[in-house]
Protein backbone atom coordinates (compact mmCIF):
# COMPACT_ATOMS: atom_id res chain seq x y z
CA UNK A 1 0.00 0.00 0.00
CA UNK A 2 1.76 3.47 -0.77
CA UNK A 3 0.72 6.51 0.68
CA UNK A 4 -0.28 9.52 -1.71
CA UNK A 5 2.22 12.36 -1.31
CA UNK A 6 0.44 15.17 0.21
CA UNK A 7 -0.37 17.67 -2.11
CA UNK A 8 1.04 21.63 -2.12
CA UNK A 9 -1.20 24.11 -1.72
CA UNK A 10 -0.24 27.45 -3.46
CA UNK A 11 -0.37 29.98 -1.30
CA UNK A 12 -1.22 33.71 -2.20
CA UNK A 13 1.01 36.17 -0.05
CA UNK A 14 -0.60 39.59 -0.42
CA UNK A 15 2.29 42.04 -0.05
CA UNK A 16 2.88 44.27 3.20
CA UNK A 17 2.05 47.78 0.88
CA UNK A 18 0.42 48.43 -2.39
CA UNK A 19 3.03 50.41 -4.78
CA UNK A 20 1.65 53.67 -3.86
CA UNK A 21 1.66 53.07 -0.30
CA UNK A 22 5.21 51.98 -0.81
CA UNK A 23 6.14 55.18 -2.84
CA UNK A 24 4.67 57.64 0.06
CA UNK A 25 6.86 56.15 3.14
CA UNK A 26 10.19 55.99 0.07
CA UNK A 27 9.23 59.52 -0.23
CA UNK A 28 8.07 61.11 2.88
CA UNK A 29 11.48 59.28 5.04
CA UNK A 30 13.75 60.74 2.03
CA UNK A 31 12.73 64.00 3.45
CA UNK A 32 14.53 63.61 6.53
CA UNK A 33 18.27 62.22 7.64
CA UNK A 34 19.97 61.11 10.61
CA UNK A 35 18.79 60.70 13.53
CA UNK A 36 15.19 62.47 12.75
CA UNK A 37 14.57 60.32 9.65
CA UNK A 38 15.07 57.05 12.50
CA UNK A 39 12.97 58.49 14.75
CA UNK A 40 9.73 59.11 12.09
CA UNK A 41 11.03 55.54 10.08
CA UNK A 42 10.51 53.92 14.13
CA UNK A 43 6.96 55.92 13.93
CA UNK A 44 6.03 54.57 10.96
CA UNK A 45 6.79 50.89 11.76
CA UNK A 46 5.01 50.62 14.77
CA UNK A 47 1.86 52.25 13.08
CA UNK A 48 2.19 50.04 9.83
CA UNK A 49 2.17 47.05 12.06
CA UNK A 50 -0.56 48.04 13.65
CA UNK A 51 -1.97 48.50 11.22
CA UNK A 52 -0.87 45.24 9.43
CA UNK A 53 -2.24 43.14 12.60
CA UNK A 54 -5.95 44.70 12.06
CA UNK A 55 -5.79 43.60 8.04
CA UNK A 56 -6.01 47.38 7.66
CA UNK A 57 -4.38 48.56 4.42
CA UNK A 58 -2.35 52.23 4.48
CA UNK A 59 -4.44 54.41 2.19
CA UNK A 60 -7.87 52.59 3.52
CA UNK A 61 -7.22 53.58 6.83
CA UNK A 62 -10.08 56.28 9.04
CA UNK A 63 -8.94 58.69 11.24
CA UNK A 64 -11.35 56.71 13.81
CA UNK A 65 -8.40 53.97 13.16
CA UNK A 66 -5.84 56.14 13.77
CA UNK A 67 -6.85 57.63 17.61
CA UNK A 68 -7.54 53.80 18.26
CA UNK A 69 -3.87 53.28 17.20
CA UNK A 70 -3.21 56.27 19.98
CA UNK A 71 -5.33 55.34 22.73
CA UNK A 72 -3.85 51.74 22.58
CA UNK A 73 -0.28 53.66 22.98
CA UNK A 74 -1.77 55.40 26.37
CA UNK A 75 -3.07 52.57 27.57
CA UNK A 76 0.63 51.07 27.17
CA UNK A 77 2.04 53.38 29.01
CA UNK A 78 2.92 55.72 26.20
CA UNK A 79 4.16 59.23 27.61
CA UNK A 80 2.12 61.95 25.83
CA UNK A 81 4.74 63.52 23.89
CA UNK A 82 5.61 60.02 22.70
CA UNK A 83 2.18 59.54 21.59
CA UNK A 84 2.16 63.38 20.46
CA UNK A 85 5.16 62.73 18.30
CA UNK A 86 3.74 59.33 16.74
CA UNK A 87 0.48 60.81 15.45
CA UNK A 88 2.58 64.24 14.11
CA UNK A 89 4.53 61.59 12.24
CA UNK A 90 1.49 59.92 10.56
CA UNK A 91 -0.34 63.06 9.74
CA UNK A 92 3.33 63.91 8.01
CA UNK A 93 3.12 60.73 6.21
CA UNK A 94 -0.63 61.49 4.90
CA UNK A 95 -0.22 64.80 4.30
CA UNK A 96 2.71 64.09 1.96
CA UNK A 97 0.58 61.08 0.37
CA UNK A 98 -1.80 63.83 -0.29
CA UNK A 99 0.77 66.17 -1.36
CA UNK A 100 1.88 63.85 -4.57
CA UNK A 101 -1.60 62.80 -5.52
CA UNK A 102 -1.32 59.53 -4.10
CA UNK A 103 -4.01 59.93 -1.71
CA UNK A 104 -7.20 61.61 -2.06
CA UNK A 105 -7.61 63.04 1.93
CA UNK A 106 -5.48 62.60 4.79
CA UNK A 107 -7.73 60.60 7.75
CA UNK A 108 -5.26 62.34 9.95
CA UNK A 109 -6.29 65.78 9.22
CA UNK A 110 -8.58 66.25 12.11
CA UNK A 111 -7.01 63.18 14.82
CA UNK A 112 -7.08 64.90 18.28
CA UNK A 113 -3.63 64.84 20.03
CA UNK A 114 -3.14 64.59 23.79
CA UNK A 115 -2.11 67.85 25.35
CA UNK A 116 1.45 67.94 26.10
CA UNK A 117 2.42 69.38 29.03
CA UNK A 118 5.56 72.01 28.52
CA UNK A 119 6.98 71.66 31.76
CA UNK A 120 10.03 69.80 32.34
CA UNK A 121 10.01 67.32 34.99
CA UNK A 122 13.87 66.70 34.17
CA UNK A 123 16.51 67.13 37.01
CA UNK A 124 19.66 68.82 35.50
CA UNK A 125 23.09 69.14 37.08
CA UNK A 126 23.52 72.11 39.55
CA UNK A 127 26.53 75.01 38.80
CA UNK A 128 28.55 72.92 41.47
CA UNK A 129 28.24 69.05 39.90
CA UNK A 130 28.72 70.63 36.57
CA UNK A 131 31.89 72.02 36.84
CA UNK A 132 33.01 69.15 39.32
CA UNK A 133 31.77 67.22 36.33
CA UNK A 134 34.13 69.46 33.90
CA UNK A 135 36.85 69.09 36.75
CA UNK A 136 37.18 65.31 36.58
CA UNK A 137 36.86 65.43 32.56
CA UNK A 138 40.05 67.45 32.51
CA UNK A 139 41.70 64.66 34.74
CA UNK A 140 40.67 62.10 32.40
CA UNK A 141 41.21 61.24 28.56
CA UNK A 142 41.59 63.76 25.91
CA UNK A 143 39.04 63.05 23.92
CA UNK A 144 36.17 62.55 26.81
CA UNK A 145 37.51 66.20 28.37
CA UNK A 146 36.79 67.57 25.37
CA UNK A 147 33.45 66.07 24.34
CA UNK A 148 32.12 66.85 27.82
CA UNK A 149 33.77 70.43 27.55
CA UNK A 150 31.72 70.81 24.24
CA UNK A 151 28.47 69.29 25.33
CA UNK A 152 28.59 70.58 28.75
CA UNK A 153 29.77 74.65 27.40
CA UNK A 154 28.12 75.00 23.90
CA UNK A 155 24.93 72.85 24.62
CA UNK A 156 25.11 70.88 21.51
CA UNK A 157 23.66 67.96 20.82
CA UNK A 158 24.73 64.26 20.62
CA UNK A 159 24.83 63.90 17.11
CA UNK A 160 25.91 67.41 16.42
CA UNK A 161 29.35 66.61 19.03
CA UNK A 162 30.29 63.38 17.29
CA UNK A 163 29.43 65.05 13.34
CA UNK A 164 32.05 67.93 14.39
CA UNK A 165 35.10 67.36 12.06
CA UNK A 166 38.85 68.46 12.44
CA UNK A 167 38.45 70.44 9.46
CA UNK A 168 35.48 72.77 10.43
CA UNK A 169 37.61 73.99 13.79
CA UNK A 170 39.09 77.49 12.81
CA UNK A 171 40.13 80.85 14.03
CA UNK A 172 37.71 83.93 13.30
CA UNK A 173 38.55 87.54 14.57
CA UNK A 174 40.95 85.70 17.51
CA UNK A 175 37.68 83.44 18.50
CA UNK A 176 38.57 79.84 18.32
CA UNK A 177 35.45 78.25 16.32
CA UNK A 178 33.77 75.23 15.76
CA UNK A 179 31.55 75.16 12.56
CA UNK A 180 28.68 72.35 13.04
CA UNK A 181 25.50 70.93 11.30
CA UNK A 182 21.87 71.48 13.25
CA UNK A 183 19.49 69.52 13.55
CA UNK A 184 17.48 70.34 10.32
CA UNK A 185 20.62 70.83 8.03
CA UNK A 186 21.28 74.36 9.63
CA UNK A 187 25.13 75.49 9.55
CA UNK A 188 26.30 77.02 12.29
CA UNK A 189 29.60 78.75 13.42
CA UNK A 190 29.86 78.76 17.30
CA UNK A 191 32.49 80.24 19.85
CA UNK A 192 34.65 77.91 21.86
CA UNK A 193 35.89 77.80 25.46
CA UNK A 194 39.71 78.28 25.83
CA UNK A 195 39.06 75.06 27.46
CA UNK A 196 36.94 73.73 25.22
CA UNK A 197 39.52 74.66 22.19
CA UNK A 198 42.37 72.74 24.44
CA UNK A 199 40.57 70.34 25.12
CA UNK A 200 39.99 69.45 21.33
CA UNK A 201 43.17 70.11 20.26
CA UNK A 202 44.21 67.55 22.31
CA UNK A 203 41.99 65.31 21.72
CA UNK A 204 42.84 66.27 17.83
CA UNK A 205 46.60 65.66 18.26
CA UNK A 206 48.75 65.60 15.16
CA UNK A 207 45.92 64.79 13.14
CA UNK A 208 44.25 67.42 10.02
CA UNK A 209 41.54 65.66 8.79
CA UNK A 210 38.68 63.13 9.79
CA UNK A 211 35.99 63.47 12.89
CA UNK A 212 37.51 65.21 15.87
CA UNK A 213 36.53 62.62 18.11
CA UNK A 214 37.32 59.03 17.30
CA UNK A 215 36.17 55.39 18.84
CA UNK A 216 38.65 53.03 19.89
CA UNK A 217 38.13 51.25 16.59
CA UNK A 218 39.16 54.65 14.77
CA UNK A 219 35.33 55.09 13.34
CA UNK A 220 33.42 58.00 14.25
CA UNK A 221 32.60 58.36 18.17
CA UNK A 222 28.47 57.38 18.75
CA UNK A 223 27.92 58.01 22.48
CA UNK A 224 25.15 59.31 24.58
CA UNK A 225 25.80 62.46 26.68
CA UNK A 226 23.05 63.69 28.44
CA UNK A 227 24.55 67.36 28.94
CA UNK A 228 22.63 69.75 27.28
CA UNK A 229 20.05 69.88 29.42
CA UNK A 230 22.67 71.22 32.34
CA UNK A 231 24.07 73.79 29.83
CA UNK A 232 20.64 75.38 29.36
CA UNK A 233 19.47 75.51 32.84
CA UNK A 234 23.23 77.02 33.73
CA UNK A 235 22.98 79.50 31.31
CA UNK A 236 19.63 80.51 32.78
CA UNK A 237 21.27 80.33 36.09
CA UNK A 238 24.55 82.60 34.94
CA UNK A 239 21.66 85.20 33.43
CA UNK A 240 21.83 84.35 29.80
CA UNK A 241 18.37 85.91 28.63
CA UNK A 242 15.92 83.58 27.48
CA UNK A 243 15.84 84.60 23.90
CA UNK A 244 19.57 84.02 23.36
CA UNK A 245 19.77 80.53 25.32
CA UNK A 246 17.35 79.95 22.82
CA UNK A 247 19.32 80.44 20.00
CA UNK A 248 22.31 78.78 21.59
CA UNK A 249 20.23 75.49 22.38
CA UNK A 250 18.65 76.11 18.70
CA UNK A 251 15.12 75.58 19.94
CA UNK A 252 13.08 76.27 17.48
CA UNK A 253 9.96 76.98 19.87
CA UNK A 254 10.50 79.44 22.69
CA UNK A 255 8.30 77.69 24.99
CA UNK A 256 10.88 74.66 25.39
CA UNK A 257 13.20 76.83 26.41
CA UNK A 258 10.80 78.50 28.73
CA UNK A 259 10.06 75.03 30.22
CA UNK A 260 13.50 74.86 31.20
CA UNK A 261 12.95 78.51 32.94
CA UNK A 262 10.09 77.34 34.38
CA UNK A 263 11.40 73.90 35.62
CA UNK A 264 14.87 75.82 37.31
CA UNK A 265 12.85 78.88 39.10
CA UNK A 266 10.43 76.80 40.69
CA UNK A 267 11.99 76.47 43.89
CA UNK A 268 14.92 78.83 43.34
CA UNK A 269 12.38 81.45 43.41
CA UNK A 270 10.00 80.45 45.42
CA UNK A 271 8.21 82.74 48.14
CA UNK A 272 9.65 80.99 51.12
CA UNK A 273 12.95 82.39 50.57
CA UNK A 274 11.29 86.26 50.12
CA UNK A 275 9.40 86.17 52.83
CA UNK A 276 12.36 84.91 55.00
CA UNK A 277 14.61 87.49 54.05
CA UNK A 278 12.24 90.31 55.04
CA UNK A 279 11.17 88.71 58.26
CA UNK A 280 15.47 88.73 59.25
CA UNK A 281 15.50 92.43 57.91
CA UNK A 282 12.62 92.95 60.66
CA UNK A 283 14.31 91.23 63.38
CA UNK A 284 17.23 93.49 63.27
């Protein structure tokens, strides 16, 4: 007796996207680079898998489908400006569908967003553990003094640190200078520390070209410095006015700098301390 060999059963595999829902994320992601075009590809994912796990398709999607997608983030845990963030991302993504005639109407156009709440809740080192923190940098390697220096002194972020390259560092009207990329594309000249400037040079050595700081592997350095957020309170502290911390943190809304104002002066200027000092001038 012989068994029958089990037949094969062809198996349709619908793809993930149709070509014009494929042509919209190509597109709207070739907008961006770096580190904002991983942030809004990340967005996208986790909304196209969602998406993908409810058989809905891209372009047949309601904006009722959409705030389920958010409330399902909130009920995850998602912080608000997470959630904020995703559903800025996707209304991006339909409005440039829209934009290129591959959609007819965006069902984000009218999603309701959570409200984010500008104030920081962020603790950010004091004057003191700052410059003990620029104290023990000096006592260490070259290249961390100087990355810290730069990070902790100009405010810069992350990826703008590590992009800086030996060739951009220059001398203009006796100001030792730092040209650097913003987020956004935006080319910017800034002033540096004497310290700063040592500190680089050092870090530099007898080299003329390439990324100013280097890995142990001699590729580009890719850390994580969490220092900006001490230079802008500082600066706030030292009496920078707000509209030139600002600039110097390149915010490109002055209410996240205010939050940072708001965040510091809470206690530093609280009442307590006021009404304490007039009561000891009455005492006298």
């Amino acid at each position: 007796m012989t068994t029958a060999a089990p037949s094969t059963a062809l198996v349709m595999i619908q793809p993930a996207f149709t070509d014009a829902e494929r042509l919209a994320l190509a597109g709207f992601l070739a907008g961006y680079r770096g580190l904002t075009r991983e942030a809004y590809a990340l967005d996208l994912r986790q909304f196209t898998t969602w998406c993908r796990a409810r058989s809905l398709a891209l372009f047949t999607v309601r904006r009722a489908d959409i705030e389920s997608f958010a409330r399902e983030l909130e009920a995850r845990g998602r912080a608000r400006a997470t959630v904020t963030r995703r559903l800025c991302t996707i209304a991006g993504f339909y409005r440039y569908a829209v934009e290129e005639e591959l959609l007819e109407h965006s069902p984000a156009a009218h999603v309701r967003r959570p409200r984010v709440d500008y104030e920081s809740h962020a603790v950010a080192l004091d004057r003191n553990e700052l410059g003990a923190l620029l104290v023990a940098a000096g006592l260490g390697p070259p290249t961390e003094h100087a990355l810290i220096s730069l990070l902790a002194l100009n405010g810069l972020r992350v990826s703008e640190a590590t992009g800086a390259d030996i060739e951009h560092v220059g001398l203009e009207r006796g100001h030792r200078t730092l040209t650097i990329t913003r987020k956004g594309g935006k080319v910017v000249t800034i002033p540096l520390a004497p310290r700063t400037a040592r500190a680089i040079d050092l870090a530099v050595g007898d080299r003329t070209e390439g990324p100013v700081f280097l890995a142990a592997d001699g590729r580009r350095l890719d850390r994580h410095h969490t220092l900006r957020h001490a230079f802008i309170t500082t600066a706030l502290d030292a009496g920078v006015p707000l509209r030139d911390v600002q600039e110097a943190a390149s915010h490109a809304d002055p209410r996240t700098t205010m939050r940072y104002d708001r965040a510091r002066g809470s206690l530093d200027r609280h009442a307590t301390y006021i009404v304490a000092a007039y009561l000891a001038g009455a005492a006298r």
